[in-house]
N, C-alpha and C. Protein backbone atom coordinates (compact mmCIF):
# COMPACT_ATOMS: atom_id res chain seq x y z
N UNK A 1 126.17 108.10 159.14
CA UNK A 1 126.98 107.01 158.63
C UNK A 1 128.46 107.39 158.77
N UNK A 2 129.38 106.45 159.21
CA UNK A 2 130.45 106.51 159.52
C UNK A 2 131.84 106.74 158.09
N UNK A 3 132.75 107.01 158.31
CA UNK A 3 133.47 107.32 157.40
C UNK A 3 134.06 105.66 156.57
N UNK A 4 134.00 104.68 157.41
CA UNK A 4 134.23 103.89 156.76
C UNK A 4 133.46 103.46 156.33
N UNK A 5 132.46 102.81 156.43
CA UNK A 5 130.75 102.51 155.56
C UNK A 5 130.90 103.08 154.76
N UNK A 6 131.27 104.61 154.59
CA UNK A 6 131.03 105.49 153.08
C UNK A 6 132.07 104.88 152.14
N UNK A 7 133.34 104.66 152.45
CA UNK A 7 134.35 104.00 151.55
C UNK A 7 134.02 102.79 151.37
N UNK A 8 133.64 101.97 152.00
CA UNK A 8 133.31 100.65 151.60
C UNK A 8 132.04 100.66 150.86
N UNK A 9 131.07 101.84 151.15
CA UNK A 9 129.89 101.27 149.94
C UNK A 9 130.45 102.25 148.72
N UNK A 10 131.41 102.96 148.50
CA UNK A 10 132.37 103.65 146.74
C UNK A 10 133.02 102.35 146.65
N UNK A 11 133.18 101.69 147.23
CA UNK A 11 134.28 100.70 146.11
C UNK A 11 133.35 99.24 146.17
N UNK A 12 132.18 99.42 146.82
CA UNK A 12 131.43 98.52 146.01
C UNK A 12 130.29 98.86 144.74
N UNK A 13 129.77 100.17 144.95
CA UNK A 13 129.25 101.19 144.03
C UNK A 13 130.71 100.37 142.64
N UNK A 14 131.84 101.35 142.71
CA UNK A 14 132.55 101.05 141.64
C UNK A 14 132.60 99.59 140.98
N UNK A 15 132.45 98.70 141.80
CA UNK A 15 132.41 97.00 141.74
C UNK A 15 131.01 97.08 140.37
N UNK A 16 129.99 97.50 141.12
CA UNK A 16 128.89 96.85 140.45
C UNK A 16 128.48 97.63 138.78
N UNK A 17 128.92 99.06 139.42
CA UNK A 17 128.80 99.80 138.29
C UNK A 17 129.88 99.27 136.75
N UNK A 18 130.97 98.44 137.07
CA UNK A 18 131.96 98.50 136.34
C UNK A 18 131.48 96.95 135.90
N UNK A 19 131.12 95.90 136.64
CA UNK A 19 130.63 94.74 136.50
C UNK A 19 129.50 94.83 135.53
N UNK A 20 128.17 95.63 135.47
CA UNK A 20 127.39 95.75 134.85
C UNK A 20 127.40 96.95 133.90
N UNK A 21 128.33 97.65 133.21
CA UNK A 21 128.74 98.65 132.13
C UNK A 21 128.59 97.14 130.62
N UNK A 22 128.34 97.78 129.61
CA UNK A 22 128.56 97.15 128.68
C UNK A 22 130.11 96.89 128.62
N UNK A 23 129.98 95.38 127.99
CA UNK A 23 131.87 94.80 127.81
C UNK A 23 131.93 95.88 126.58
N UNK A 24 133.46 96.36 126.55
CA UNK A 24 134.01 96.59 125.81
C UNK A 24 134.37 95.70 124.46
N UNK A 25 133.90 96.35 123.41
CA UNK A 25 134.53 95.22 122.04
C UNK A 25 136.08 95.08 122.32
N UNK A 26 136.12 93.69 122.08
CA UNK A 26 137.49 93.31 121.71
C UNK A 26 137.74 92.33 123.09
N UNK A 27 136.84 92.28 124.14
CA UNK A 27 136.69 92.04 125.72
C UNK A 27 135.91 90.66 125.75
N UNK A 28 136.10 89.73 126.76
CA UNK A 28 135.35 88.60 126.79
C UNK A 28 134.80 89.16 127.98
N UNK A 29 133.43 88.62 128.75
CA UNK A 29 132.95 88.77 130.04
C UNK A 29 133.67 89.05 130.95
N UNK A 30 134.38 87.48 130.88
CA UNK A 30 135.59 86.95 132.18
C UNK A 30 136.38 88.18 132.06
N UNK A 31 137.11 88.81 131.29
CA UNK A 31 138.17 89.92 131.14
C UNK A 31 137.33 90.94 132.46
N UNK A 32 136.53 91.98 131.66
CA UNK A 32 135.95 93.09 132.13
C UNK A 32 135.01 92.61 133.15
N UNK A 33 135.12 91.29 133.59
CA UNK A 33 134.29 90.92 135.03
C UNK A 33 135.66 91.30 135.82
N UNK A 34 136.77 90.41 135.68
CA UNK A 34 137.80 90.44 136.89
C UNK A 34 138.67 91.81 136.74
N UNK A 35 138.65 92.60 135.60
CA UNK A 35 138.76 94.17 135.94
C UNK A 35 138.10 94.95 136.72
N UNK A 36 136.78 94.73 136.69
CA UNK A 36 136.04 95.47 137.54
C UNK A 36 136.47 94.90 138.84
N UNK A 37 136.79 93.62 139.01
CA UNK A 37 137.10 93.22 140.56
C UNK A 37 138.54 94.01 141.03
N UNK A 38 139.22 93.69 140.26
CA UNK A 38 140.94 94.52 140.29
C UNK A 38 140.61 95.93 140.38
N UNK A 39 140.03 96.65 139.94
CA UNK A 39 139.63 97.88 139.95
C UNK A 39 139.26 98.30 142.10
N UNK A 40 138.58 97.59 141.87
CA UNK A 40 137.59 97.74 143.20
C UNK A 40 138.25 97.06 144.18
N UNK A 41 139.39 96.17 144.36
CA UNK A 41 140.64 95.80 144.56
C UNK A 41 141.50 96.72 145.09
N UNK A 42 142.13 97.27 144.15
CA UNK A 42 142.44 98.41 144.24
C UNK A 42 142.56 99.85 145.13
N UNK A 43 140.97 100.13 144.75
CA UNK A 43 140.34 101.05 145.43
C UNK A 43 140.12 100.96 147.00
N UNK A 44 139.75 100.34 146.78
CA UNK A 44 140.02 99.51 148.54
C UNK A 44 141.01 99.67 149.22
N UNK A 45 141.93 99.30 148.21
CA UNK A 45 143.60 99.55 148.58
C UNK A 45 143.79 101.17 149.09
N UNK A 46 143.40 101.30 148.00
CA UNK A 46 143.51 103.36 148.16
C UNK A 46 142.54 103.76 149.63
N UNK A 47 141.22 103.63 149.56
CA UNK A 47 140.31 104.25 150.67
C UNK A 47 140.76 103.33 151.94
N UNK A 48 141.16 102.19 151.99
CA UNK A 48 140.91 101.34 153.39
C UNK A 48 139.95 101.16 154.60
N UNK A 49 138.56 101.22 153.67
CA UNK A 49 137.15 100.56 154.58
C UNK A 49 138.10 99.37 155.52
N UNK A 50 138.44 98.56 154.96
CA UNK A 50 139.03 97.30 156.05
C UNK A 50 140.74 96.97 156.19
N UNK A 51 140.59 96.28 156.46
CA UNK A 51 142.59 95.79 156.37
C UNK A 51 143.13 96.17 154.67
N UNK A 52 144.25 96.07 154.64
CA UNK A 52 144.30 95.68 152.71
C UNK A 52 144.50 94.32 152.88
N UNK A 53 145.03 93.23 153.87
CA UNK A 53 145.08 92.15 153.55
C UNK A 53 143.85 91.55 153.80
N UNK A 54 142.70 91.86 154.04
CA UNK A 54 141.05 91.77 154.15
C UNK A 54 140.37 92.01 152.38
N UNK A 55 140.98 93.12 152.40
CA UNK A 55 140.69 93.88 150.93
C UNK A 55 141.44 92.66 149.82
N UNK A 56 142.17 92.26 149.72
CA UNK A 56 143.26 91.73 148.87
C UNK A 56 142.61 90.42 149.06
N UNK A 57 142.42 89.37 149.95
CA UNK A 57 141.56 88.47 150.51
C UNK A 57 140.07 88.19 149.89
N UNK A 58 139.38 89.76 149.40
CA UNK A 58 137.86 89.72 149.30
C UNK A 58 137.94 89.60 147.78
N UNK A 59 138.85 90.25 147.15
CA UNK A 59 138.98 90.04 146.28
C UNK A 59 139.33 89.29 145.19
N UNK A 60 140.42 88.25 145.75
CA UNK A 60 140.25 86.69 145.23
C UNK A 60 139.32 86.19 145.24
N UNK A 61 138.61 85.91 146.18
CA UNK A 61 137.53 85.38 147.02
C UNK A 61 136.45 85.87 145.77
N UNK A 62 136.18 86.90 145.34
CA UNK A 62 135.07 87.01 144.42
C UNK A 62 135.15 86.55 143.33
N UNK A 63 136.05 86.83 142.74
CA UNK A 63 136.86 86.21 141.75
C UNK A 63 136.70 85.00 141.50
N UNK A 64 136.67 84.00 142.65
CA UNK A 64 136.90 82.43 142.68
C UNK A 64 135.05 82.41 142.64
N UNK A 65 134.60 83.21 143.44
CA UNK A 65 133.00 82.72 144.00
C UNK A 65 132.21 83.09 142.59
N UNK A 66 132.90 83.69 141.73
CA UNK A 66 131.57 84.56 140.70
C UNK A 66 131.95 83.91 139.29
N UNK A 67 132.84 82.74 139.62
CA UNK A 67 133.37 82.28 138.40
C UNK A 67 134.27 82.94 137.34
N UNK A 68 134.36 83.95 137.67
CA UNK A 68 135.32 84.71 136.98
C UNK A 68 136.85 84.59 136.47
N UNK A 69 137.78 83.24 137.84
CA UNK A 69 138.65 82.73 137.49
C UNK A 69 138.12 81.10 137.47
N UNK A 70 138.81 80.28 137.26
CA UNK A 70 138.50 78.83 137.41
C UNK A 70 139.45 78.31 138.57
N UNK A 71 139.61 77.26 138.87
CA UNK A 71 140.60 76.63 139.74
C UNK A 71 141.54 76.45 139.08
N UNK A 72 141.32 75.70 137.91
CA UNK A 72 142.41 75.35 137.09
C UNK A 72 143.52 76.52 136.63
N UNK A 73 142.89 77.69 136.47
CA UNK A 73 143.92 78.98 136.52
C UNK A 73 144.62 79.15 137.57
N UNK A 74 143.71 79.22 138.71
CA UNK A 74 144.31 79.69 139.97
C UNK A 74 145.96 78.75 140.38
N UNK A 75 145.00 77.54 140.37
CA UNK A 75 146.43 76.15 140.57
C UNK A 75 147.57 76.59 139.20
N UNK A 76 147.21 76.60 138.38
CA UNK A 76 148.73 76.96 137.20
C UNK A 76 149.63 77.75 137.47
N UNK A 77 148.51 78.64 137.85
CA UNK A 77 149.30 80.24 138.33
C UNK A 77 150.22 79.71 139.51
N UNK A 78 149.72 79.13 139.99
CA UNK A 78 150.95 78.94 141.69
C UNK A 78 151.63 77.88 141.39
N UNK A 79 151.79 77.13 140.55
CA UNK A 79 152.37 75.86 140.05
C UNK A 79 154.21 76.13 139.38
N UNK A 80 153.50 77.59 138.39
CA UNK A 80 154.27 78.22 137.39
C UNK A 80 155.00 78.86 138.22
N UNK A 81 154.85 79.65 139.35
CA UNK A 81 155.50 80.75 140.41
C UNK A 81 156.36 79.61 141.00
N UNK A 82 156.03 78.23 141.63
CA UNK A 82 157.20 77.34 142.40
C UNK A 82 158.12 77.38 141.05
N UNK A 83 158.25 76.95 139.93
CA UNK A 83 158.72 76.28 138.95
C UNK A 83 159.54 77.46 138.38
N UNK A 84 159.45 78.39 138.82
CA UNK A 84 160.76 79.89 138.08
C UNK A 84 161.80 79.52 138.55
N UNK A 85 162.59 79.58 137.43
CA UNK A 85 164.06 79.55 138.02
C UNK A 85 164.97 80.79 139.01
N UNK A 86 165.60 80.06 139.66
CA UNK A 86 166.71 81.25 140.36
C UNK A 86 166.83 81.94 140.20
N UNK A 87 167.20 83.31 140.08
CA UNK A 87 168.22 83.92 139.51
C UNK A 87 169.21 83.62 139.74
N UNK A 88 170.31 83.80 138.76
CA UNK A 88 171.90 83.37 138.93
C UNK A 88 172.77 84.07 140.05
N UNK A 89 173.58 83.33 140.94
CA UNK A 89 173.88 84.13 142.19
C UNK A 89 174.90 85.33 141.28
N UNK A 90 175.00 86.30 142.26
CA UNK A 90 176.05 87.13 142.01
C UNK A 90 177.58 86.43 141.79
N UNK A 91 178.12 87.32 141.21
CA UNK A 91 179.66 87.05 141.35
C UNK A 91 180.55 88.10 141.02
């Protein structure tokens, strides 16, 4: 097995293991579901089985597919980012 296969099946190992750990008290599902995705996100980032913009990509992508975020978050979130103000020019 090749060196990348091995990194890509640790940061899905980390995915599932962290997905299926008992939630932490004080934690809703949704929380310690999309940590474990950010985590493994991440990691990805660090090992680079694929692109990071592949990696960064897969990881929304699960996020959206596993219910973990809603649409309605996703759309606010980019709604709120057009709607920041300027910063004030220099002078």
């Amino acid at each position: 097995m090749d060196m990348r296969r091995r990194k890509l099946l640790a940061v899905l190992a980390v995915a599932l293991v962290l997905w299926f750990l008992p939630i932490p008290e004080g934690l809703t599902p949704a929380a310690w579901h999309i940590f474990a995705i950010f985590a493994a996100t991440i990691l990805g980032f660090i090992f680079q089985p694929i692109a990071i913009g592949a990696m960064g990509f897969i990881g929304v992508t699960v996020a959206a597919l596993t219910g973990t975020i809603s649409i309605s978050v996703r759309t606010s979130c980019r709604s709120s980012i057009r709607r920041m103000p300027s910063p004030a020019p220099c002078s």
